[in-house]
N, C-alpha and C. Protein backbone atom coordinates (compact mmCIF):
# COMPACT_ATOMS: atom_id res chain seq x y z
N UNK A 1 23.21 0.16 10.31
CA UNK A 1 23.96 1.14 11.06
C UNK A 1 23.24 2.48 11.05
N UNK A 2 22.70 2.60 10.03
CA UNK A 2 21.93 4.23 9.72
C UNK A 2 20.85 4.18 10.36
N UNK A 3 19.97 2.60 10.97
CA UNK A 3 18.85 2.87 11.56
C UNK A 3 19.52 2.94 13.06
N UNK A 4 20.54 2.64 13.38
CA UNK A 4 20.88 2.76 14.85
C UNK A 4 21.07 3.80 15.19
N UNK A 5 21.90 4.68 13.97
CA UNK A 5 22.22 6.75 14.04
C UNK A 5 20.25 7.06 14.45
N UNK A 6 19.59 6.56 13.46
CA UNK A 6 18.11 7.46 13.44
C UNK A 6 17.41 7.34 15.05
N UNK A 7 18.11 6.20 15.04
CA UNK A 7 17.41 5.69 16.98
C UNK A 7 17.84 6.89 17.86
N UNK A 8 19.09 6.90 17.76
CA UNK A 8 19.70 7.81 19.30
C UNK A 8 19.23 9.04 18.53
N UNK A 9 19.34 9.65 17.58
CA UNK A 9 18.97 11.05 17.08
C UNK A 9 17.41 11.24 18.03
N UNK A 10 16.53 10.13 17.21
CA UNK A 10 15.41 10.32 17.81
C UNK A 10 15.34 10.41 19.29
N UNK A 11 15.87 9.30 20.16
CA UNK A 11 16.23 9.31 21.69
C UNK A 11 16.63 10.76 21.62
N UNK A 12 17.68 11.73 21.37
CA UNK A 12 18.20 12.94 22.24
C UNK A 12 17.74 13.66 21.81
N UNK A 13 16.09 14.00 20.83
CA UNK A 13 15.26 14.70 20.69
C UNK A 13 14.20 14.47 21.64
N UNK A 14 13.78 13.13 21.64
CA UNK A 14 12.98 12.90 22.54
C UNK A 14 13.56 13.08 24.40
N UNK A 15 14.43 12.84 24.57
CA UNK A 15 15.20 13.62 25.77
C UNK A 15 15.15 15.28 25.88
N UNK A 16 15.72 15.79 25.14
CA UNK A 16 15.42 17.02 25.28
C UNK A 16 14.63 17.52 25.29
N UNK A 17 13.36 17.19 24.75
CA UNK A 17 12.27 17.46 24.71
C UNK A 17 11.09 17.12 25.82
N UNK A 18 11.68 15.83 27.16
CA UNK A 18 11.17 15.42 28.22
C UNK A 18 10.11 14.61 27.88
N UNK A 19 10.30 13.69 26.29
CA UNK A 19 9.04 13.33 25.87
C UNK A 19 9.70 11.25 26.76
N UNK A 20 10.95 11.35 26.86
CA UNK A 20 11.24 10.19 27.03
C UNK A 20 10.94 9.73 28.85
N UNK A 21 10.98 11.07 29.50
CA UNK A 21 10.27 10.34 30.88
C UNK A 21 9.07 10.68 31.28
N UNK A 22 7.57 10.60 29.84
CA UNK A 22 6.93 10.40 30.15
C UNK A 22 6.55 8.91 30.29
N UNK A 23 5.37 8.38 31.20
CA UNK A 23 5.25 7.16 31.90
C UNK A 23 4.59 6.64 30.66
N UNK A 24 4.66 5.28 30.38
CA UNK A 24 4.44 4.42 29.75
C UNK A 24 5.16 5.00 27.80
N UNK A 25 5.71 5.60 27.89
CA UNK A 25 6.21 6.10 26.62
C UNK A 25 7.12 4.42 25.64
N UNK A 26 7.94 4.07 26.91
CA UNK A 26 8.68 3.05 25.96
C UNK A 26 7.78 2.44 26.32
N UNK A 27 6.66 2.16 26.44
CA UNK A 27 5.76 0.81 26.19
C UNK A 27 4.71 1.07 25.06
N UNK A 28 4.96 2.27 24.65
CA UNK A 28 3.96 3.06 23.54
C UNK A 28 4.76 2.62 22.36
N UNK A 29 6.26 3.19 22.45
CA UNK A 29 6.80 2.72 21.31
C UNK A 29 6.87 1.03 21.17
N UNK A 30 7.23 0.68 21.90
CA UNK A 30 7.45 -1.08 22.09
C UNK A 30 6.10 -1.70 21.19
N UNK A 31 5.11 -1.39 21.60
CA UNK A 31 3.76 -1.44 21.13
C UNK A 31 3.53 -1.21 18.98
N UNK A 32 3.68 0.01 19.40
CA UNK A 32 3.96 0.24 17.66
C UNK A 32 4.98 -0.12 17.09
N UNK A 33 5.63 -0.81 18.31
CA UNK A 33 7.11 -1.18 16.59
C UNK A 33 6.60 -2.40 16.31
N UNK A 34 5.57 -2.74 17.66
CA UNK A 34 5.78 -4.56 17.78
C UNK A 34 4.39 -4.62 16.63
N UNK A 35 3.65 -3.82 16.05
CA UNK A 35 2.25 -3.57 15.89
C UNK A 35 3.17 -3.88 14.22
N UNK A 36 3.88 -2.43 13.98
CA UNK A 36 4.30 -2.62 12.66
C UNK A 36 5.30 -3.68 12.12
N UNK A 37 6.00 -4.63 12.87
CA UNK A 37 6.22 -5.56 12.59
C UNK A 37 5.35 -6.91 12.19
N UNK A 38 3.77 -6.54 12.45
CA UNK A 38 3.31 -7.47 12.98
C UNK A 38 2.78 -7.06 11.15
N UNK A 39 2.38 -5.75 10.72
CA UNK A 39 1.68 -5.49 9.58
C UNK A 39 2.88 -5.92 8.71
N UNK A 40 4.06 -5.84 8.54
CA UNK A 40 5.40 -6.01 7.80
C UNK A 40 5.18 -7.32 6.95
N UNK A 41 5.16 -8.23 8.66
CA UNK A 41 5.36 -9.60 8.05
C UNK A 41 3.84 -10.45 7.57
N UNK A 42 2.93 -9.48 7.96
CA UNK A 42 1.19 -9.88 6.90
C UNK A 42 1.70 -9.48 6.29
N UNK A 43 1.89 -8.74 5.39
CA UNK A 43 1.68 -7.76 4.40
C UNK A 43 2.44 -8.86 3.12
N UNK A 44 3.78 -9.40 3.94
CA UNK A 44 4.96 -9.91 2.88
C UNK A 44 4.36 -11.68 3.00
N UNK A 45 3.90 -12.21 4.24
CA UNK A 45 3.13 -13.28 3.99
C UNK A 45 1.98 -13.40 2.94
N UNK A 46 1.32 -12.23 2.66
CA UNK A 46 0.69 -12.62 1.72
C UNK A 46 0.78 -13.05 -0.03
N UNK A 47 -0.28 -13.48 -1.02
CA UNK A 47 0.25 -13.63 -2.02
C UNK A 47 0.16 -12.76 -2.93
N UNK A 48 1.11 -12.72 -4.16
CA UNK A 48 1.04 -10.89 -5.08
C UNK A 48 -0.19 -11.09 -5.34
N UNK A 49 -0.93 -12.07 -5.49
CA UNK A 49 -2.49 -11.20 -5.86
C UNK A 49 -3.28 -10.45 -4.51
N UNK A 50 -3.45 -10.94 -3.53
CA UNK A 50 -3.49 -10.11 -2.29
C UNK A 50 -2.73 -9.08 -1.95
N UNK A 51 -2.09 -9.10 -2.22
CA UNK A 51 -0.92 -7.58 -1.96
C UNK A 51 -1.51 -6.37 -3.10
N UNK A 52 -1.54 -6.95 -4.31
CA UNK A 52 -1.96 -6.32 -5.15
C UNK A 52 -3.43 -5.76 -4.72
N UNK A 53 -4.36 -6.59 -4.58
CA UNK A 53 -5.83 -6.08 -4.11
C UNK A 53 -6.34 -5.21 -2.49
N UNK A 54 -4.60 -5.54 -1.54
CA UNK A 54 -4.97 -4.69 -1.15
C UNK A 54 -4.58 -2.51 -1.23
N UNK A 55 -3.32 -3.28 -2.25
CA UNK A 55 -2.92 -1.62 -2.13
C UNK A 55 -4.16 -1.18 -3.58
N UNK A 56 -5.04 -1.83 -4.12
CA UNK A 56 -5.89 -1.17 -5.10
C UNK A 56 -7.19 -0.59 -3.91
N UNK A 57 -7.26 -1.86 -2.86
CA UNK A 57 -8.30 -1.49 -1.74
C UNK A 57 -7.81 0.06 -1.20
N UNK A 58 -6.46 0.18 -0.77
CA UNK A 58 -6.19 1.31 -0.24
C UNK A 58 -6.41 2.72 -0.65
N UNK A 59 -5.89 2.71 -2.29
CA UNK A 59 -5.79 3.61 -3.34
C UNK A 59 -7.58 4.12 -3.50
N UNK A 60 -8.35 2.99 -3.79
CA UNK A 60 -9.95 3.49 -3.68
C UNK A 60 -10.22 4.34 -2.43
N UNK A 61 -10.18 3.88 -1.30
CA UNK A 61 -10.48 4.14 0.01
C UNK A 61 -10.04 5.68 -0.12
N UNK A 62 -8.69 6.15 -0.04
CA UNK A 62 -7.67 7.12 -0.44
C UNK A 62 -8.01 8.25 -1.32
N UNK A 63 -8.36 8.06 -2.16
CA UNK A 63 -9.06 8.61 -3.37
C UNK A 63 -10.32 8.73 -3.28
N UNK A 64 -11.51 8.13 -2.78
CA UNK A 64 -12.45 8.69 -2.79
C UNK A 64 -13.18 9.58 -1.22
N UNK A 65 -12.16 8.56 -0.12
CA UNK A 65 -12.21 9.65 0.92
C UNK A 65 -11.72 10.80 0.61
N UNK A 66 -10.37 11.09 -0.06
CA UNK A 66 -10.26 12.67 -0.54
C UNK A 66 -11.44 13.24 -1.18
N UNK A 67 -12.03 12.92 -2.04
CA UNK A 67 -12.88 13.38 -2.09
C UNK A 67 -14.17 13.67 -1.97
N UNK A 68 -14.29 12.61 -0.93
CA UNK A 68 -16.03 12.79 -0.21
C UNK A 68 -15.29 14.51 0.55
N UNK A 69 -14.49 13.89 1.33
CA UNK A 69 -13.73 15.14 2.06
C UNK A 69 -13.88 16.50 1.22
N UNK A 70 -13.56 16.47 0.49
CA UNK A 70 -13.36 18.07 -0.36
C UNK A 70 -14.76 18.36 -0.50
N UNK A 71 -15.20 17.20 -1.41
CA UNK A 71 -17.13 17.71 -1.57
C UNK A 71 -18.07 18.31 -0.37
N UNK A 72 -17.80 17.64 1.04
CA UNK A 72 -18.21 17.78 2.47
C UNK A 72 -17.82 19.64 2.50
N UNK A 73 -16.61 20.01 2.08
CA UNK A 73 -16.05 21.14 2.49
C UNK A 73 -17.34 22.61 1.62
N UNK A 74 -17.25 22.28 0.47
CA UNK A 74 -17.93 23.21 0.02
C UNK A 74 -19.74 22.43 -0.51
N UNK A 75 -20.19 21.37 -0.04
CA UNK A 75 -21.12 21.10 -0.44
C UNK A 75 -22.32 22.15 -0.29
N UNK A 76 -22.43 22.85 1.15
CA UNK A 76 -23.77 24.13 1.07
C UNK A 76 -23.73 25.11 -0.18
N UNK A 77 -22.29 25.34 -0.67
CA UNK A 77 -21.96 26.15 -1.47
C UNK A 77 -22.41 25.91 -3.18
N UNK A 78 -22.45 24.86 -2.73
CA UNK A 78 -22.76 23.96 -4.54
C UNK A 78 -24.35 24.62 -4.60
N UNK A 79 -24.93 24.70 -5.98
CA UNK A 79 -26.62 24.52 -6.24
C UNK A 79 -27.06 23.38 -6.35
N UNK A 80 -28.34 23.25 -5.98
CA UNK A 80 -28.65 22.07 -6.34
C UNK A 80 -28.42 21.30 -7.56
N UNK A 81 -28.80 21.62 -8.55
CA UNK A 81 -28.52 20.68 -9.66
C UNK A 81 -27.31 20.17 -9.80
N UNK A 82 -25.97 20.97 -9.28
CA UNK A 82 -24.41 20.41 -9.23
C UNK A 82 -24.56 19.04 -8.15
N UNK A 83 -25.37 19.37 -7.22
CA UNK A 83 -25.13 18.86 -6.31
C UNK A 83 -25.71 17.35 -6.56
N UNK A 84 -26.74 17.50 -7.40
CA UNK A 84 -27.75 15.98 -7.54
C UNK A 84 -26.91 15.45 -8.77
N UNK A 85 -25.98 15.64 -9.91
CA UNK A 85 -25.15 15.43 -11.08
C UNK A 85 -24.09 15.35 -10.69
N UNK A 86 -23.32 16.40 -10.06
CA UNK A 86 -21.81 16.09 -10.12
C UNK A 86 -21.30 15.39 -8.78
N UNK A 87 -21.92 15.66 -7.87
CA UNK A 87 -21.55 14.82 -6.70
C UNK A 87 -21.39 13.40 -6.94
N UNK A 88 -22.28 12.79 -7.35
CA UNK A 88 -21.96 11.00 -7.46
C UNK A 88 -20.60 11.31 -8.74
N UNK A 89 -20.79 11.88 -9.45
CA UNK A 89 -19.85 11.76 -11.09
C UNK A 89 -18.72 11.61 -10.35
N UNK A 90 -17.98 12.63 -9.47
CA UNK A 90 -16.98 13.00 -8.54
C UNK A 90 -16.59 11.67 -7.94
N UNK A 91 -18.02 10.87 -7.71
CA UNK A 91 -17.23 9.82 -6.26
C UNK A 91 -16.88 9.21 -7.39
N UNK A 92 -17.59 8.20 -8.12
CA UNK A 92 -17.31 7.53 -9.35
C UNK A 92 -16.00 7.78 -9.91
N UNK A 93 -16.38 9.33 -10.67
CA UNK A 93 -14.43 9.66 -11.41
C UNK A 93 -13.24 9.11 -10.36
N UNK A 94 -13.44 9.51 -8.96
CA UNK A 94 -12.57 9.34 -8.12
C UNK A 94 -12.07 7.46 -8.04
N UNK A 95 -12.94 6.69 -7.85
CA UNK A 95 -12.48 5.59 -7.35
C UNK A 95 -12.33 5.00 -9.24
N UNK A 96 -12.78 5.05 -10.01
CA UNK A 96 -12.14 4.92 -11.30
C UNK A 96 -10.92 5.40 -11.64
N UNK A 97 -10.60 6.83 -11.39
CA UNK A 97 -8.73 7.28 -11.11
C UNK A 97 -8.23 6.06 -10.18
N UNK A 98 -8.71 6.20 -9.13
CA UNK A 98 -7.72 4.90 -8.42
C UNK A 98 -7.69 3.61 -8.60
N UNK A 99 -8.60 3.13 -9.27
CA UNK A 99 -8.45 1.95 -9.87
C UNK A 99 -7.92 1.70 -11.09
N UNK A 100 -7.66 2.78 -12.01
CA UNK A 100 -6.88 3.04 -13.16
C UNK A 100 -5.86 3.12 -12.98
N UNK A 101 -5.49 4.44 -12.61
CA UNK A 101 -4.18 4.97 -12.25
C UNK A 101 -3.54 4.96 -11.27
N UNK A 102 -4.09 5.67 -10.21
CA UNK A 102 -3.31 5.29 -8.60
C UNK A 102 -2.69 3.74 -8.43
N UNK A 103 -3.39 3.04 -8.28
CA UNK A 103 -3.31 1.58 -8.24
C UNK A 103 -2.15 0.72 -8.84
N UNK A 104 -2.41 1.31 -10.13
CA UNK A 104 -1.23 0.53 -10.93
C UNK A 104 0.28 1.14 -10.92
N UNK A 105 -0.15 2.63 -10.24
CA UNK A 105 1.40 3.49 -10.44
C UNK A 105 1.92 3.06 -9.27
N UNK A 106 1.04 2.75 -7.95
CA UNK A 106 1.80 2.44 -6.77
C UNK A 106 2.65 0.69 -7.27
N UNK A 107 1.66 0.10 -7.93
CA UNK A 107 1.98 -1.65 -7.35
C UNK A 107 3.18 -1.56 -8.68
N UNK A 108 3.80 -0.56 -9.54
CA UNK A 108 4.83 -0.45 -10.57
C UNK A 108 5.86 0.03 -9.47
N UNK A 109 5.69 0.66 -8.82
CA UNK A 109 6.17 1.67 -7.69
C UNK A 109 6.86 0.41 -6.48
N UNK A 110 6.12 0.22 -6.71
CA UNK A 110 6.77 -1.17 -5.41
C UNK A 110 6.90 -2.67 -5.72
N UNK A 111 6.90 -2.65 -7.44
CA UNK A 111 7.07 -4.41 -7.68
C UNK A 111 8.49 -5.04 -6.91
N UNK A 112 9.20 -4.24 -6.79
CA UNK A 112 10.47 -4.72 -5.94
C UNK A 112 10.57 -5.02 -4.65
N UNK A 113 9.38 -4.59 -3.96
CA UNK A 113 8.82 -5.11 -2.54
C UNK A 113 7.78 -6.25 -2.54
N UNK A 114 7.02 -6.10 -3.60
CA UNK A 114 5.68 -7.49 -3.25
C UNK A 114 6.51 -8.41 -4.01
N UNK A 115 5.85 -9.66 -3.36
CA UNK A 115 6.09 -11.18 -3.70
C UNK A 115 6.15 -11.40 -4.89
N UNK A 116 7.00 -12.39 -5.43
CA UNK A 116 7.27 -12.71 -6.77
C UNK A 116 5.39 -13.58 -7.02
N UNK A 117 5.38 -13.19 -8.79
CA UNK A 117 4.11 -14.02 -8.80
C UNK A 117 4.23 -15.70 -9.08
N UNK A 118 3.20 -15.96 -8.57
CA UNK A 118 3.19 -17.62 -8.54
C UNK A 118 2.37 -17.92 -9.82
N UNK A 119 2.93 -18.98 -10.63
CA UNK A 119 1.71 -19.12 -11.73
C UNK A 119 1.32 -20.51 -11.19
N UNK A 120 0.22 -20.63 -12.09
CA UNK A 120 -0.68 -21.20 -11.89
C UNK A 120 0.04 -22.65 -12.47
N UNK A 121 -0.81 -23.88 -12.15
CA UNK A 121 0.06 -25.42 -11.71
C UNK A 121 0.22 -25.24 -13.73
N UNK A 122 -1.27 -25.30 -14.58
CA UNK A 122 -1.06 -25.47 -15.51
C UNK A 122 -0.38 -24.57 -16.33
N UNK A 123 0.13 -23.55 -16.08
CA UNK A 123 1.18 -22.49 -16.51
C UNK A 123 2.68 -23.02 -16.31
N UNK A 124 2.17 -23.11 -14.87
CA UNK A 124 3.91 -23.52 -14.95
C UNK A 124 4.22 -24.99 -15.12
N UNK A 125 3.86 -25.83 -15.53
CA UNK A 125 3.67 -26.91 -15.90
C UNK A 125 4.07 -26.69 -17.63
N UNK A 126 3.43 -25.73 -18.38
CA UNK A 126 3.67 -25.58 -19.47
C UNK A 126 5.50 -24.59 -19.87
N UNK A 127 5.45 -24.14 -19.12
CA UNK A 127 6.20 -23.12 -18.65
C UNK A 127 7.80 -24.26 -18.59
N UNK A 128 7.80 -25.49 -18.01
CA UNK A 128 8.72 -26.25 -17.22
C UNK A 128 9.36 -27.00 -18.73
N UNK A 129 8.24 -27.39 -18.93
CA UNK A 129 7.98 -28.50 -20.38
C UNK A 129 8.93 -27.21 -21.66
N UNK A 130 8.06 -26.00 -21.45
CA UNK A 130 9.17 -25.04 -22.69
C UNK A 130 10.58 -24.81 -22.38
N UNK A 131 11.22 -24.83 -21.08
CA UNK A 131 12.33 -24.73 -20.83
C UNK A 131 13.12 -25.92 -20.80
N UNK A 132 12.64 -27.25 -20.60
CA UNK A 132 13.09 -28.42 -21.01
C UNK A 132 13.56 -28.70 -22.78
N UNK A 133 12.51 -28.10 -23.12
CA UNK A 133 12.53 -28.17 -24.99
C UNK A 133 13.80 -27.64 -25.10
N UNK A 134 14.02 -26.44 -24.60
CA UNK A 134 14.77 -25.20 -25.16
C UNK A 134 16.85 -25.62 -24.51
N UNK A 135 16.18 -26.37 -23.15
CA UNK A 135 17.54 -26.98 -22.74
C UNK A 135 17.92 -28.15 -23.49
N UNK A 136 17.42 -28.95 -23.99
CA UNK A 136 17.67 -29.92 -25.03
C UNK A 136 17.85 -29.48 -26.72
N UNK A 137 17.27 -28.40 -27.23
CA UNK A 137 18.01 -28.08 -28.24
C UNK A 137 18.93 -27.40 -27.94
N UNK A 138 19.50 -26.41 -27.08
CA UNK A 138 20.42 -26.20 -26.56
C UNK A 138 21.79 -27.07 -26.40
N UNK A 139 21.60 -28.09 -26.04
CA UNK A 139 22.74 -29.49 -25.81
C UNK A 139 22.89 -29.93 -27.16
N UNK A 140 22.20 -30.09 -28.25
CA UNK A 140 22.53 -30.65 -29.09
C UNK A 140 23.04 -29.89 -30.15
C-alpha cells in the first residue's frame, strides 16, 4: 500500500513538474523498473557464496575507485617521493579496508536478504546423521 502512496506522490511531482508529458518518459521508466527487476531476481537467483563475492567485488571497486578519485584530485600537488610510496600504499590500504571491513559489515548488514547457505553434500550428510542421533536419544 505504501509503495502505491510513493507511486502517485511521485506521478503529481512528476506532473507538476511537466516531467510526465515528456515523450518516451513512461517507456524510460517501464525500462528501468523492468531492468531492476531483472537485477532483483539475479541477484536472489544466485548462491550465498556468489552474492557474497559479489557485494566484496562491489565494496573493492567502491573503495578503491574512491580513492584513485581523491588521489587524481590532488596528485600534481603531492612531491614526488609521496607520490612513488604512498600512492600504491593508498590503493592497497584501500581495497584491503574493503575486503576486511566494508565487505563483511555490508554482507552482516544484509544476511537477512541473501540466500540461506547451502552446505556442502558431506556436511550435511554429517549434519542429518547428528540430528538423527540426537532425535533418537531424545525418544528414549
Amino acid at each position: 500500500m505504501e509503495n502505491a502512496d510513493k507511486d502517485l506522490d511521485y506521478r503529481k511531482i512528476a506532473d507538476s513538474r511537466g516531467l510526465s508529458k515528456l515523450p518516451y518518459s513512461s517507456y524510460l521508466n517501464d525500462t528501468l523498473d523492468a531492468w531492476k527487476k531483472r537485477l532483483v531476481d539475479s541477484f536472489k537467483g544466485m548462491s550465498r557464496k556468489r552474492q557474497e563475492r559479489l557485494i566484496e567485488k562491489n565494496a573493492v571497486v567502491l573503495s578503491v575507485g574512491t580513492t584513485v578519485t581523491f588521489l587524481n584530485l590532488i596528485y600534481r600537488a603531492l612531491p614526488l617521493l609521496i607520490r612513488v610510496f604512498c600512492i600504491p600504499a593508498a590503493v592497497v590500504g584501500s581495497y584491503v579496508f574493503a575486503k576486511k571491513c566494508i565487505a563483511p559489515f555490508v554482507i552482516s548488514e544484509l544476511k537477512e536478504h541473501l540466500n540461506p547457505e547451502i552446505l556442502d553434500e558431506e556436511e550435511a550428510d554429517s549434519l542429518a546423521t547428528h540430528e538423527k542421533a540426537e532425535s533418537a536419544k531424545i525418544q528414549q
